[in-house]
N, C-alpha and C. Protein backbone atom coordinates (compact mmCIF):
# COMPACT_ATOMS: atom_id res chain seq x y z
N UNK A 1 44.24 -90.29 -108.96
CA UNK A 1 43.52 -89.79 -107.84
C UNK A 1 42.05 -89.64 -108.24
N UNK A 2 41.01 -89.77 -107.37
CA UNK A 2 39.67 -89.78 -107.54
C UNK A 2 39.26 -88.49 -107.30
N UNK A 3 37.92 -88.45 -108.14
CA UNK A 3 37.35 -86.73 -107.97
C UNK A 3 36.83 -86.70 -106.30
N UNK A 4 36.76 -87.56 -105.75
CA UNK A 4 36.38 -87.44 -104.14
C UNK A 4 38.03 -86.67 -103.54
N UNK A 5 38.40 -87.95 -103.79
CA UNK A 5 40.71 -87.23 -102.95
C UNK A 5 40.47 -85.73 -103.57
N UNK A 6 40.49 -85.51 -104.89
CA UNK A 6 40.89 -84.19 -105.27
C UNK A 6 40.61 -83.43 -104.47
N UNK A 7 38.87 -83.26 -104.29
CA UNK A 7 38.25 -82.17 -103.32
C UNK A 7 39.00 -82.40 -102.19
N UNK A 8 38.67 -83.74 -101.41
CA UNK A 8 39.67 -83.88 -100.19
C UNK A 8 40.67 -82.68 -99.69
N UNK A 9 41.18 -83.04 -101.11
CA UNK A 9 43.03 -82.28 -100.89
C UNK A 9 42.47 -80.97 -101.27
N UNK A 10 41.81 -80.44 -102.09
CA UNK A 10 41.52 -79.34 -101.89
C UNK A 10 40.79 -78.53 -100.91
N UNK A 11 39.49 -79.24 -100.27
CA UNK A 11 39.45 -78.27 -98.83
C UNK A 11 40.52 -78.22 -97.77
N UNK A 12 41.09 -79.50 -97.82
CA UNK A 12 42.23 -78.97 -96.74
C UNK A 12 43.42 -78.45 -97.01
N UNK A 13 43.89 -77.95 -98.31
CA UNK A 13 44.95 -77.01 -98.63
C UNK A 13 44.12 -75.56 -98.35
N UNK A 14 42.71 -75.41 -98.57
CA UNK A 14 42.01 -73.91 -98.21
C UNK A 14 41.95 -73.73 -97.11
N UNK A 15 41.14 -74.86 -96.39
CA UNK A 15 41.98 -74.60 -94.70
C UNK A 15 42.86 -74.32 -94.45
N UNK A 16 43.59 -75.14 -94.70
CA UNK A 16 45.16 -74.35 -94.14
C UNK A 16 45.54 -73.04 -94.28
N UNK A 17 45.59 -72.86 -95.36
CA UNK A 17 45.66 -71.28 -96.20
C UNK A 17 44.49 -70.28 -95.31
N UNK A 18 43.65 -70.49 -94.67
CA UNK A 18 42.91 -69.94 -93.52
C UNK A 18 43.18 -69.61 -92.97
N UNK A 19 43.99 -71.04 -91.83
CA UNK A 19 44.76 -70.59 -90.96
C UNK A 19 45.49 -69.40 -90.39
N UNK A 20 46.16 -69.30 -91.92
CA UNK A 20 47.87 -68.22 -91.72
C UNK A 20 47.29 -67.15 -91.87
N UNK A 21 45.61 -66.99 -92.03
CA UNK A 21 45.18 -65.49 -91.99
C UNK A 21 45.47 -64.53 -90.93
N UNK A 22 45.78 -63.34 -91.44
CA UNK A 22 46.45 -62.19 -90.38
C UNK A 22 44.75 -62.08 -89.59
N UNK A 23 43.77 -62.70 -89.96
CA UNK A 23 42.38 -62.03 -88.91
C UNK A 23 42.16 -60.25 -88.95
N UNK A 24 41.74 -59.90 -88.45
CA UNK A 24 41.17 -58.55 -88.53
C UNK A 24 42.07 -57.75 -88.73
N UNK A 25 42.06 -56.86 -89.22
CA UNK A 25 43.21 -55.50 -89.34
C UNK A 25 43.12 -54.18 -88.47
N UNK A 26 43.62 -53.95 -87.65
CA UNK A 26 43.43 -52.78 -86.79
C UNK A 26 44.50 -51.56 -87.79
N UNK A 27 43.89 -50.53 -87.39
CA UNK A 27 44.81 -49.67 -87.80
C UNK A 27 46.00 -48.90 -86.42
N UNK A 28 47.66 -48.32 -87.47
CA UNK A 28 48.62 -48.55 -86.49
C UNK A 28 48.22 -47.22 -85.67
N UNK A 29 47.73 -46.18 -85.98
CA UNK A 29 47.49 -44.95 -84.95
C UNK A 29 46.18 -45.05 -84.10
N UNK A 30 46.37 -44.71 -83.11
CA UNK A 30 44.86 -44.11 -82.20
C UNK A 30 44.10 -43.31 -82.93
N UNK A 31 42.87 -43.77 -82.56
CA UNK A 31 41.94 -43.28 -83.40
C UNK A 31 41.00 -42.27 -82.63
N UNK A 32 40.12 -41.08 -82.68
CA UNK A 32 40.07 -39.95 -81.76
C UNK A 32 39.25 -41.19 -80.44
N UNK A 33 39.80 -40.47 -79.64
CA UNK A 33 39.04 -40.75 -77.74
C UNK A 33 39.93 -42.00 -77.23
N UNK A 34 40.75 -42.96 -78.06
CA UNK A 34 41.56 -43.65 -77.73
C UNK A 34 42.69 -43.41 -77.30
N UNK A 35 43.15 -44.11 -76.23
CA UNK A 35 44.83 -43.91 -75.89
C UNK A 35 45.60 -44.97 -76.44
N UNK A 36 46.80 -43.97 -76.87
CA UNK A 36 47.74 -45.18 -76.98
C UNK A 36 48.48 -46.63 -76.45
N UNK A 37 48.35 -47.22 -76.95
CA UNK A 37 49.40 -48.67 -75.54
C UNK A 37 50.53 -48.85 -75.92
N UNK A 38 50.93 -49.67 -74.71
CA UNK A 38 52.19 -50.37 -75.24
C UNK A 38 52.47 -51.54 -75.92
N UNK A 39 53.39 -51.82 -76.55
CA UNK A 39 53.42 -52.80 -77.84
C UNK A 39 52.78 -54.78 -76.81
N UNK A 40 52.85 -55.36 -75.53
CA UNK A 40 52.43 -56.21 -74.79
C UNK A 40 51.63 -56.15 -74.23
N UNK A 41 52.01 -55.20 -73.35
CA UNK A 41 51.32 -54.73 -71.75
C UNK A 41 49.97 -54.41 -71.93
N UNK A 42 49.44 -53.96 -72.86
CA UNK A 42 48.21 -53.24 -72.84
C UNK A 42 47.71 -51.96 -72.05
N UNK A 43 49.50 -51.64 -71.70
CA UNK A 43 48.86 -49.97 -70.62
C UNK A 43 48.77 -49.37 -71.94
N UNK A 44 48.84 -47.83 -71.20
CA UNK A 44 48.94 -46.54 -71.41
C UNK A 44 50.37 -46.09 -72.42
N UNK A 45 50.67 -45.53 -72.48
CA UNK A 45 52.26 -45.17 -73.32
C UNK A 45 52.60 -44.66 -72.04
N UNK A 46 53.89 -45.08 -71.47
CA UNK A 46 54.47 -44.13 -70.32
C UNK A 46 55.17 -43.24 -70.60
N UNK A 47 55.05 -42.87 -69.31
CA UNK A 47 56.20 -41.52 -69.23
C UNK A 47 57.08 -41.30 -68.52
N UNK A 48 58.59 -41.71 -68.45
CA UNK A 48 59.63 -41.92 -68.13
C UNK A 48 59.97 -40.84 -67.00
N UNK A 49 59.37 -39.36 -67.19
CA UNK A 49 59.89 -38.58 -66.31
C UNK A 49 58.61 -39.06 -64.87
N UNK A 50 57.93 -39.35 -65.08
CA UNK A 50 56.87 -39.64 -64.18
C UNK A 50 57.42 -41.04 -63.62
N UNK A 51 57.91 -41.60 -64.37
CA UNK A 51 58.46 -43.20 -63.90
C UNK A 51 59.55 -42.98 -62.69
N UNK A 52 60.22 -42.11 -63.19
CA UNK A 52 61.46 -41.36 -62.53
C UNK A 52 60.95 -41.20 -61.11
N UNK A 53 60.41 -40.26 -61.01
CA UNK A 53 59.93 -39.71 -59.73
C UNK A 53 58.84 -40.91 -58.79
N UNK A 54 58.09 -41.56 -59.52
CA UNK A 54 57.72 -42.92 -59.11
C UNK A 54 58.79 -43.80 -58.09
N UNK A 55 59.70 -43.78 -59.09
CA UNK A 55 60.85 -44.88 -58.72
C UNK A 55 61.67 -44.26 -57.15
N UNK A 56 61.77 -42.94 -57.33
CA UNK A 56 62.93 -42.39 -56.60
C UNK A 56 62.01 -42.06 -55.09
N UNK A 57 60.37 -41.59 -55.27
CA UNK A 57 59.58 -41.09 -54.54
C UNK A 57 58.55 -42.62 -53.37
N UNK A 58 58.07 -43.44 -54.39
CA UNK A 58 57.28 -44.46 -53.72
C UNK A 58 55.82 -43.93 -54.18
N UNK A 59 55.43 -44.38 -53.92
CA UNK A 59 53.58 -43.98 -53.91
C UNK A 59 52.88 -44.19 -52.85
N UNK A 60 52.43 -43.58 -52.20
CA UNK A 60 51.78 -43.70 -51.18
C UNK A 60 51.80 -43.82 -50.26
N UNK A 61 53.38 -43.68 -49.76
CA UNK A 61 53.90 -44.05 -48.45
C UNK A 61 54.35 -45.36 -48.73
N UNK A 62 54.76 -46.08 -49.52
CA UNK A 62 54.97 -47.39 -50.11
C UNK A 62 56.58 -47.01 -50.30
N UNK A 63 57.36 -47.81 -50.40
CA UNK A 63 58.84 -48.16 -50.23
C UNK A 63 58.64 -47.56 -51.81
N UNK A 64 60.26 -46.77 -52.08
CA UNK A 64 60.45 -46.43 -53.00
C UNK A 64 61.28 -47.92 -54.02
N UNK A 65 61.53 -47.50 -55.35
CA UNK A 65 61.60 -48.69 -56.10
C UNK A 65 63.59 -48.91 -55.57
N UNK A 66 63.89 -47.65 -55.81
CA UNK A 66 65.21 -47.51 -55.72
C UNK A 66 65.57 -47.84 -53.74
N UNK A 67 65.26 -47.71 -52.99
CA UNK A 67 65.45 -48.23 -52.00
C UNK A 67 65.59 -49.50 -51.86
N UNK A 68 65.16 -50.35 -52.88
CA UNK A 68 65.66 -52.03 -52.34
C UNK A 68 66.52 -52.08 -53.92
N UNK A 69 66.50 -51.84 -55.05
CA UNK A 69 66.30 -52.11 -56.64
C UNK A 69 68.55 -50.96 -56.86
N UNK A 70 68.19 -49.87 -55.89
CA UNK A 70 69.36 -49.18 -55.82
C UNK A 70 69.20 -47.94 -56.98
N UNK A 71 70.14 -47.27 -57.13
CA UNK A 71 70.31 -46.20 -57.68
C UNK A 71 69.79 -46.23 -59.34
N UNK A 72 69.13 -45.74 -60.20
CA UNK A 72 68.68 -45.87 -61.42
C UNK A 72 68.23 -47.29 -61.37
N UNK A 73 67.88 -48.16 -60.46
CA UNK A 73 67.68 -49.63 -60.76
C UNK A 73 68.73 -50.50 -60.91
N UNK A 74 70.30 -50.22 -60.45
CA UNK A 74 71.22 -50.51 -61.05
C UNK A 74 72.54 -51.08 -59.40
N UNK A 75 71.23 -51.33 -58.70
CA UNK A 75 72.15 -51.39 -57.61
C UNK A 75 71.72 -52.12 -56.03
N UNK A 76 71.31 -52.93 -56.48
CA UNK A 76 70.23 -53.67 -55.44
C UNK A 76 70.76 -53.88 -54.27
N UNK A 77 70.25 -54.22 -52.85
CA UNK A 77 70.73 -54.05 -51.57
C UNK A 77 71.04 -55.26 -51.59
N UNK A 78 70.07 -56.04 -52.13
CA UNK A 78 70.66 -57.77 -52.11
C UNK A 78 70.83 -58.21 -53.20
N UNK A 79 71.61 -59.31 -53.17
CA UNK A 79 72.29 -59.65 -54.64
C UNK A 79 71.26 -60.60 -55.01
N UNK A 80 70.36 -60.78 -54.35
CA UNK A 80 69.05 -61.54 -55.47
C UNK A 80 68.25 -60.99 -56.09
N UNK A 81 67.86 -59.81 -55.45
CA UNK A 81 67.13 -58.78 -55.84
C UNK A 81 67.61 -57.89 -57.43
N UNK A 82 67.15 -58.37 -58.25
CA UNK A 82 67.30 -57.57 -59.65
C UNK A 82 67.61 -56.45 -60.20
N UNK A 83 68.34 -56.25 -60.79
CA UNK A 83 68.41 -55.30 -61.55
C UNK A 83 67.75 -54.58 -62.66
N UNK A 84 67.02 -53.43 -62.46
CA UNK A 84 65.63 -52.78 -63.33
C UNK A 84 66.21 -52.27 -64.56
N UNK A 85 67.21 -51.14 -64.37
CA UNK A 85 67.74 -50.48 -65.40
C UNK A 85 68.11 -51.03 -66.25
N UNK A 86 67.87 -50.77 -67.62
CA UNK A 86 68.16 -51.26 -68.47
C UNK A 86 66.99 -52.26 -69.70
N UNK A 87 66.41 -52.99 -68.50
CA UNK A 87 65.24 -54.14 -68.36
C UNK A 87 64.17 -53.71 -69.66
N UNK A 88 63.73 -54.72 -70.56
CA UNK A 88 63.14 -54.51 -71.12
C UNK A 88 61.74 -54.16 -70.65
N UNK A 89 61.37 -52.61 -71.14
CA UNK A 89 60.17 -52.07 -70.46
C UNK A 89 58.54 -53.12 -70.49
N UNK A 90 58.52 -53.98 -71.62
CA UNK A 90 57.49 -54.79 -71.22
C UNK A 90 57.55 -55.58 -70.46
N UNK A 91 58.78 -56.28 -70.31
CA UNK A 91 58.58 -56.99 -69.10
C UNK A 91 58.67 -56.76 -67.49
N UNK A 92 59.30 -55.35 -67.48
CA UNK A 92 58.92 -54.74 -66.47
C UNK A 92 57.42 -54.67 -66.20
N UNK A 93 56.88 -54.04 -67.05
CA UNK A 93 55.27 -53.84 -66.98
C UNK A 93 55.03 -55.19 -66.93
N UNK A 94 54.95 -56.44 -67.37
CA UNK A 94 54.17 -57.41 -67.40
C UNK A 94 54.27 -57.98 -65.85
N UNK A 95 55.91 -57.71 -65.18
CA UNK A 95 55.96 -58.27 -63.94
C UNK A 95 54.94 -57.40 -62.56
N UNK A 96 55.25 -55.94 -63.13
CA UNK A 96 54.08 -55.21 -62.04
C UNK A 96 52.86 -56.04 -62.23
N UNK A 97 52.52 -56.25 -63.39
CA UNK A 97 50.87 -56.33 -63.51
C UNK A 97 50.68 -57.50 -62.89
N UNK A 98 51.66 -58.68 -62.90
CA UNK A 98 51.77 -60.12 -62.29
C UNK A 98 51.74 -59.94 -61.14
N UNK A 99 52.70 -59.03 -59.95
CA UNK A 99 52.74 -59.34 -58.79
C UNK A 99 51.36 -57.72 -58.45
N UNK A 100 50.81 -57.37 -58.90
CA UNK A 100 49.80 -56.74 -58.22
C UNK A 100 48.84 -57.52 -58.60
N UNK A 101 48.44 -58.40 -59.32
CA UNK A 101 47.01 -59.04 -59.33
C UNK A 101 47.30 -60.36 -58.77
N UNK A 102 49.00 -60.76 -58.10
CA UNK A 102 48.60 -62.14 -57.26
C UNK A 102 49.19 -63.49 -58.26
N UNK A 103 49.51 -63.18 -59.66
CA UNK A 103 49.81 -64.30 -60.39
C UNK A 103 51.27 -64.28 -60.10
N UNK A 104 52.25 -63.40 -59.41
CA UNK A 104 53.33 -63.97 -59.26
C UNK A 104 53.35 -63.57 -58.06
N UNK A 105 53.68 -65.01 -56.81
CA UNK A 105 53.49 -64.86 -55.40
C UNK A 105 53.73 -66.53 -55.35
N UNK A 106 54.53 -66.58 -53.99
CA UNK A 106 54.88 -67.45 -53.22
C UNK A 106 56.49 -67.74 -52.42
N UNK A 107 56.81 -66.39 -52.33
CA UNK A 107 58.17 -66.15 -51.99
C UNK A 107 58.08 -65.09 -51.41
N UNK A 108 59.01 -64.78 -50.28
CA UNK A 108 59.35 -63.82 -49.74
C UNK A 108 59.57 -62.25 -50.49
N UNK A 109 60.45 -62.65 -51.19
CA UNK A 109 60.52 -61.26 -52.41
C UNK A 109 59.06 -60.99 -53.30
N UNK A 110 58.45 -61.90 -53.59
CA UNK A 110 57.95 -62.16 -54.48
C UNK A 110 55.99 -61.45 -53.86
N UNK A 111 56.17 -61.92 -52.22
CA UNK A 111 55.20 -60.97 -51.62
C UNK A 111 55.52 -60.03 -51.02
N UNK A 112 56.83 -59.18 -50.73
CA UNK A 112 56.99 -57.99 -50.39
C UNK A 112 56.71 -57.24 -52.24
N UNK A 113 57.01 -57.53 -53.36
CA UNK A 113 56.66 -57.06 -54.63
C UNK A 113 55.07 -56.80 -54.64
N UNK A 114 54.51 -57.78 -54.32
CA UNK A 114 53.25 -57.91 -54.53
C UNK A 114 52.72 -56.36 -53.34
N UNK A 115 53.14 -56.61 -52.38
CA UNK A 115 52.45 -55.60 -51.65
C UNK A 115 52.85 -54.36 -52.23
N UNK A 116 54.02 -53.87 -52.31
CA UNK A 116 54.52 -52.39 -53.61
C UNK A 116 53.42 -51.99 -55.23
N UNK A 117 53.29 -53.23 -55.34
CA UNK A 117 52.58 -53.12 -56.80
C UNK A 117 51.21 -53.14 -56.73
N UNK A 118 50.57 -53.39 -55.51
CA UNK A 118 49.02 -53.57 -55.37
C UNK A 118 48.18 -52.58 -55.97
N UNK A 119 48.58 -51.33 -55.25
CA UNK A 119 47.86 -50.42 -55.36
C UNK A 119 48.27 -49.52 -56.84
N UNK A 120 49.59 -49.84 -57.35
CA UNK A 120 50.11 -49.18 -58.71
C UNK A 120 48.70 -48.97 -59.73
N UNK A 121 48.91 -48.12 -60.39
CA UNK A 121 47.51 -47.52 -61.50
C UNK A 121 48.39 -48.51 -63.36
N UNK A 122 47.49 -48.85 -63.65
CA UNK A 122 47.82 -49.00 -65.37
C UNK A 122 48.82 -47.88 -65.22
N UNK A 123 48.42 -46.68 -65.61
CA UNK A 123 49.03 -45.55 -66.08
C UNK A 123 50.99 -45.64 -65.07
N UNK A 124 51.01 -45.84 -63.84
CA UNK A 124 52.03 -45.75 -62.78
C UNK A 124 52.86 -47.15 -63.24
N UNK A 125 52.37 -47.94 -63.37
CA UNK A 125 52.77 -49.57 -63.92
C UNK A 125 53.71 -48.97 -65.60
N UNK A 126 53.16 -47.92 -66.39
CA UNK A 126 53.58 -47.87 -67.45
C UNK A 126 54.53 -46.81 -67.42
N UNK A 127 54.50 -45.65 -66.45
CA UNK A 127 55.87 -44.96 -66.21
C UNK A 127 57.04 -45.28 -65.31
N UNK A 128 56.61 -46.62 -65.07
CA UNK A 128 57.63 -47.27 -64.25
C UNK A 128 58.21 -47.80 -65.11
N UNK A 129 58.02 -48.43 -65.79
CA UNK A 129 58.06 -49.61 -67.12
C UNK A 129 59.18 -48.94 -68.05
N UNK A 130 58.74 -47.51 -68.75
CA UNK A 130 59.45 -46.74 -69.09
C UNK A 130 60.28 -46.25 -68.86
N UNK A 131 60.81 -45.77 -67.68
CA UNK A 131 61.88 -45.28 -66.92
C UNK A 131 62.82 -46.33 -66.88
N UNK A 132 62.50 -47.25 -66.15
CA UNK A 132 63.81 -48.42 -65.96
C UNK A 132 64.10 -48.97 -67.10
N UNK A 133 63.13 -49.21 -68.31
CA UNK A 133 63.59 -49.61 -69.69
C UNK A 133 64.58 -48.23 -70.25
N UNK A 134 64.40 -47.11 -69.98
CA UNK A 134 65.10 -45.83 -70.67
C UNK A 134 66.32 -45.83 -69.82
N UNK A 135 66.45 -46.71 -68.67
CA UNK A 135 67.69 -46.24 -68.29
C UNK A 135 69.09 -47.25 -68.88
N UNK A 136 70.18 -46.57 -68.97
CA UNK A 136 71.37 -47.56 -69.67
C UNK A 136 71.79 -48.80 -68.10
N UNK A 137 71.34 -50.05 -68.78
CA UNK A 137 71.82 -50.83 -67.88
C UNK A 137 72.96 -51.16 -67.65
N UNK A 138 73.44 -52.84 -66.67
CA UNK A 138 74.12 -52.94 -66.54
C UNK A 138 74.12 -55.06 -66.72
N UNK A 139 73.16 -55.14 -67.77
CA UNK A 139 72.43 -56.44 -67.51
C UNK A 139 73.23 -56.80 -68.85
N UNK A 140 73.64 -58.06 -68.76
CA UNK A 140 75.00 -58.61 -69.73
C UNK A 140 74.28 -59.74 -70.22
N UNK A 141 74.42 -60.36 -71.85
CA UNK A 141 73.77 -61.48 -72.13
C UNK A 141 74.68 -62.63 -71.82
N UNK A 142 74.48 -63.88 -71.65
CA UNK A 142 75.22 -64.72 -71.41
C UNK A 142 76.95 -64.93 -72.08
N UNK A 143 76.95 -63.82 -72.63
CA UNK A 143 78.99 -63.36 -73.74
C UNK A 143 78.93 -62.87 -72.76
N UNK A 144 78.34 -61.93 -72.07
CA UNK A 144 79.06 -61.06 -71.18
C UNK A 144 78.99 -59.61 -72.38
N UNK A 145 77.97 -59.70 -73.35
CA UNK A 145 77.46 -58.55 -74.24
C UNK A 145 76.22 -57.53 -73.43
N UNK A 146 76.90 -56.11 -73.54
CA UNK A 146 75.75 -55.52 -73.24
C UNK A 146 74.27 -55.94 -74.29
């Protein structure tokens, strides 16, 4: 091999080795005046008892969650309509944040959601999130495993 290849092969084994850099290091606690988030979503940390009353109450004169979604999330009026409880809480949160800013829309369900979630707060998006993730579902993996 020539002293040109060598280098060759050596800047691009250091590149690479670049690559797989972890990049900046944040530290894992809040630091003072910061709030905590959630591990995706980028809310707030929720709060499940607030999610609760969210779910069971409505906001604003807005359809409650459990009126179409059913009892703990666990009981929907229509059988297309999903089941919350149980639901992993980020993707709960990621779907509010989708159908209130418009990125998930073009269906009937999909814009009656959108209109429920419009007005939801970060903070309301993340005790919703929490609640239906804290509750014991009824959502089976393809075994038929909780």
């Amino acid at each position: 091999m020539t002293k040109t290849s060598m280098t060759l092969l050596a800047l691009a084994c250091a590149l690479a080795l670049s690559a797989c850099g972890g990049g900046e290091q944040h530290p894992a606690d809040a630091t003072a005046g910061h709030q905590a988030t959630s591990s995706s979503a980028g809310l707030p940390t929720g709060n499940a008892d607030n999610g609760r009353k969210l779910a069971n109450e409505g906001v604003d004169g807005g359809a409650s969650c459990v009126s179409c979604h059913g009892v703990d999330g666990n009981a929907p009026i229509i059988d297309t309509y999903p089941k919350l409880g149980g639901q992993y809480a980020d993707y709960i949160a990621h779907s509010l944040q989708a159908y209130r800013s418009g990125d998930r829309s073009g269906s009937a369900t999909t814009d009656l959601m959108a209109v429920q979630a419009k007005d939801l707060s970060d903070q309301q998006i993340a005790d919703l999130a929490a609640y239906f993730g804290g509750v014991a579902g009824q959502l089976k993996d393809l075994h038929g495993a909780n």
